[in-house]
Protein backbone atom coordinates (compact mmCIF):
# COMPACT_ATOMS: atom_id res chain seq x y z
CA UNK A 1 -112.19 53.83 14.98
CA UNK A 2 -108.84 54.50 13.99
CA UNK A 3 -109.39 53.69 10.39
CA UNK A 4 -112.29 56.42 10.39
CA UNK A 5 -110.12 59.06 11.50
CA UNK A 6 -107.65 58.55 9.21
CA UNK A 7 -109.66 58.18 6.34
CA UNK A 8 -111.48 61.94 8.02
CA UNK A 9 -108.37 63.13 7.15
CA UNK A 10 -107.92 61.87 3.64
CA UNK A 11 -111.11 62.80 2.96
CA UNK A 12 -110.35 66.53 4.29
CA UNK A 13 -107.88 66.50 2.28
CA UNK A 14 -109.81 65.46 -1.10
CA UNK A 15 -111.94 67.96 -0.43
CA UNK A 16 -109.45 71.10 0.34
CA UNK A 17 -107.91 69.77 -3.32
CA UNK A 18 -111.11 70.03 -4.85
CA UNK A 19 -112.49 73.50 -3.16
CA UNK A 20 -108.98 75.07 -4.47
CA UNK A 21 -109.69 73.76 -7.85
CA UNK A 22 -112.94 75.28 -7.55
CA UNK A 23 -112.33 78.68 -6.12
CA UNK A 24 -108.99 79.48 -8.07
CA UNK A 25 -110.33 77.86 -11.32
CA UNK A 26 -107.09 75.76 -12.19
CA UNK A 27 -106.47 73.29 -15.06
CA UNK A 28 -105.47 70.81 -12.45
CA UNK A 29 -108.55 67.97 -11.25
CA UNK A 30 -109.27 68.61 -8.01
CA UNK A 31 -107.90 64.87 -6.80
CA UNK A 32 -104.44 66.31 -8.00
CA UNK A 33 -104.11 69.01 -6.05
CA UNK A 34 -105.29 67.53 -3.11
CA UNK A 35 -102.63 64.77 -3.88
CA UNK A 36 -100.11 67.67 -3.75
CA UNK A 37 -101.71 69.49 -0.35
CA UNK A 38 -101.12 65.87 1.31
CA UNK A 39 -97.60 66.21 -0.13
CA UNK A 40 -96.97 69.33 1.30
CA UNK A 41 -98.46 68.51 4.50
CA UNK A 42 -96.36 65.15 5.02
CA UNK A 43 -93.23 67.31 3.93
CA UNK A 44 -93.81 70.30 6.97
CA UNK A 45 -94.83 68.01 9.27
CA UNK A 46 -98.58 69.23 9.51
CA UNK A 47 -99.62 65.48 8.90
CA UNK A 48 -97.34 62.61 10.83
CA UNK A 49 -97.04 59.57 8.38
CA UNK A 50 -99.02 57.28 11.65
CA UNK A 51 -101.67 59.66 11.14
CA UNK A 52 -102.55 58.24 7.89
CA UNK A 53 -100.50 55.05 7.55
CA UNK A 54 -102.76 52.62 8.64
CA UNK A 55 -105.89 53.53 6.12
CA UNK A 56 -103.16 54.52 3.59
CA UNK A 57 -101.76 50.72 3.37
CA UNK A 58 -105.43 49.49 3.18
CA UNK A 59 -106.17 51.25 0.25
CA UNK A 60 -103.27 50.60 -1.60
CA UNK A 61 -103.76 46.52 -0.37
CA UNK A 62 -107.28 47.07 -2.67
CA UNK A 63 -106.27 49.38 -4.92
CA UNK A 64 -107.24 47.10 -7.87
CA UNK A 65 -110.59 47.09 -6.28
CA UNK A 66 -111.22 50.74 -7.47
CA UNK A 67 -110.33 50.15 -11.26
CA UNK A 68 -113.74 48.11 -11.29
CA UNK A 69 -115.87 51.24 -12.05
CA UNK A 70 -113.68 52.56 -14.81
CA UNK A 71 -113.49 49.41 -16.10
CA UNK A 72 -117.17 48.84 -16.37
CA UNK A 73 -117.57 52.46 -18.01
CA UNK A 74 -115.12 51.20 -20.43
CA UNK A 75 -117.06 48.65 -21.75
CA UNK A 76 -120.04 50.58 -21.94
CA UNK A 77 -118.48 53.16 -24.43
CA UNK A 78 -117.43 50.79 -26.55
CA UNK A 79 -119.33 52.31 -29.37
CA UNK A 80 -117.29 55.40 -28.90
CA UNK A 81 -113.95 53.58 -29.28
CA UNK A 82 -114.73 51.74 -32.01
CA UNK A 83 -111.96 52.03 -34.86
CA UNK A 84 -109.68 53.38 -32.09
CA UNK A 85 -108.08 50.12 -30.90
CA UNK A 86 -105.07 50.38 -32.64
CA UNK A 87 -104.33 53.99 -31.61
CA UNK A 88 -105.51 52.92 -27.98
CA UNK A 89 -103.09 49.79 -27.47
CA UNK A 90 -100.03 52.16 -29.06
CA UNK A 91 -100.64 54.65 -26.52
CA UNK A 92 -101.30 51.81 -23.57
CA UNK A 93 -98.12 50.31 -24.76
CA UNK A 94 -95.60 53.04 -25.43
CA UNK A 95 -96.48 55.22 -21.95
CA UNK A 96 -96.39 51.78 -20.15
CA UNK A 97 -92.67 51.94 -21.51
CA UNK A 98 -92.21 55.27 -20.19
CA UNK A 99 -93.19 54.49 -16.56
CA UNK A 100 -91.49 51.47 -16.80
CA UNK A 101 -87.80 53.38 -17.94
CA UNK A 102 -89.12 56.97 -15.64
CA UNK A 103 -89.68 55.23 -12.56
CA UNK A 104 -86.75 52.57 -13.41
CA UNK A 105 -84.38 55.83 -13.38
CA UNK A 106 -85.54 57.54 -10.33
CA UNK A 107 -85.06 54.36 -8.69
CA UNK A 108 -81.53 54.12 -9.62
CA UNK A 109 -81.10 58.10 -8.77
CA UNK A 110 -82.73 57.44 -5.45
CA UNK A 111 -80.40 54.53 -4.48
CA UNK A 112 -77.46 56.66 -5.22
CA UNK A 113 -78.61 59.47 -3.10
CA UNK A 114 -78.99 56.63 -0.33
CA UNK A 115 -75.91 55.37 -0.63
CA UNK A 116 -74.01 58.35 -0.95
CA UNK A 117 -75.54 59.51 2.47
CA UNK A 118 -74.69 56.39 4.23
């Protein structure tokens, strides 16, 4: 039961994300913003991290589970992407970098920060 409640509340959440992208007709997907009402939630204290933790450490356990779909539509456009490759696997390759050097740096800021406050 607890694992239905929490996902209640993701799933309230999903859906206040999507009615604002909706009713104030912004460039950002509705997924996003609800990404960023959670945010803003967890930072004031609305939502308690236990509140969510429990379904929020399933789903990231199986979050290679929900690549299956895209993947499938992938290989039915195949048509559309053909004599794309090249362009594709530059683009897959060189923003792979940039996570890899982005998330490398906040990592380093972050464990600064931590160690400065200790």
């Amino acid at each position: 039961m607890r694992y239905v409640i929490q996902f209640a509340i993701i799933l309230a959440i999903c859906i206040i994300g999507d009615l604002l992208h909706d009713y104030l007709h912004l460039p950002i997907p509705g997924n996003v913003l609800g990404m960023l009402v959670l945010l803003i939630f967890l930072l004031t204290g609305i939502i308690k991290l236990p509140m969510i933790e429990d379904i929020s450490n399933f789903l990231l356990k199986h979050l290679s589970f929900f690549f299956i779909p895209a993947a499938v539509g992938l290989i039915t456009c195949f048509t559309i992407l053909e004599g794309k490759w090249t362009a594709l696997v530059v683009i897959s390759v060189v923003s792979t970098f940039i996570i890899a050097v982005v998330t490398g740096m906040t990592v380093q800021i972050l464990m600064k920060r931590r160690q400065s406050v200790e």
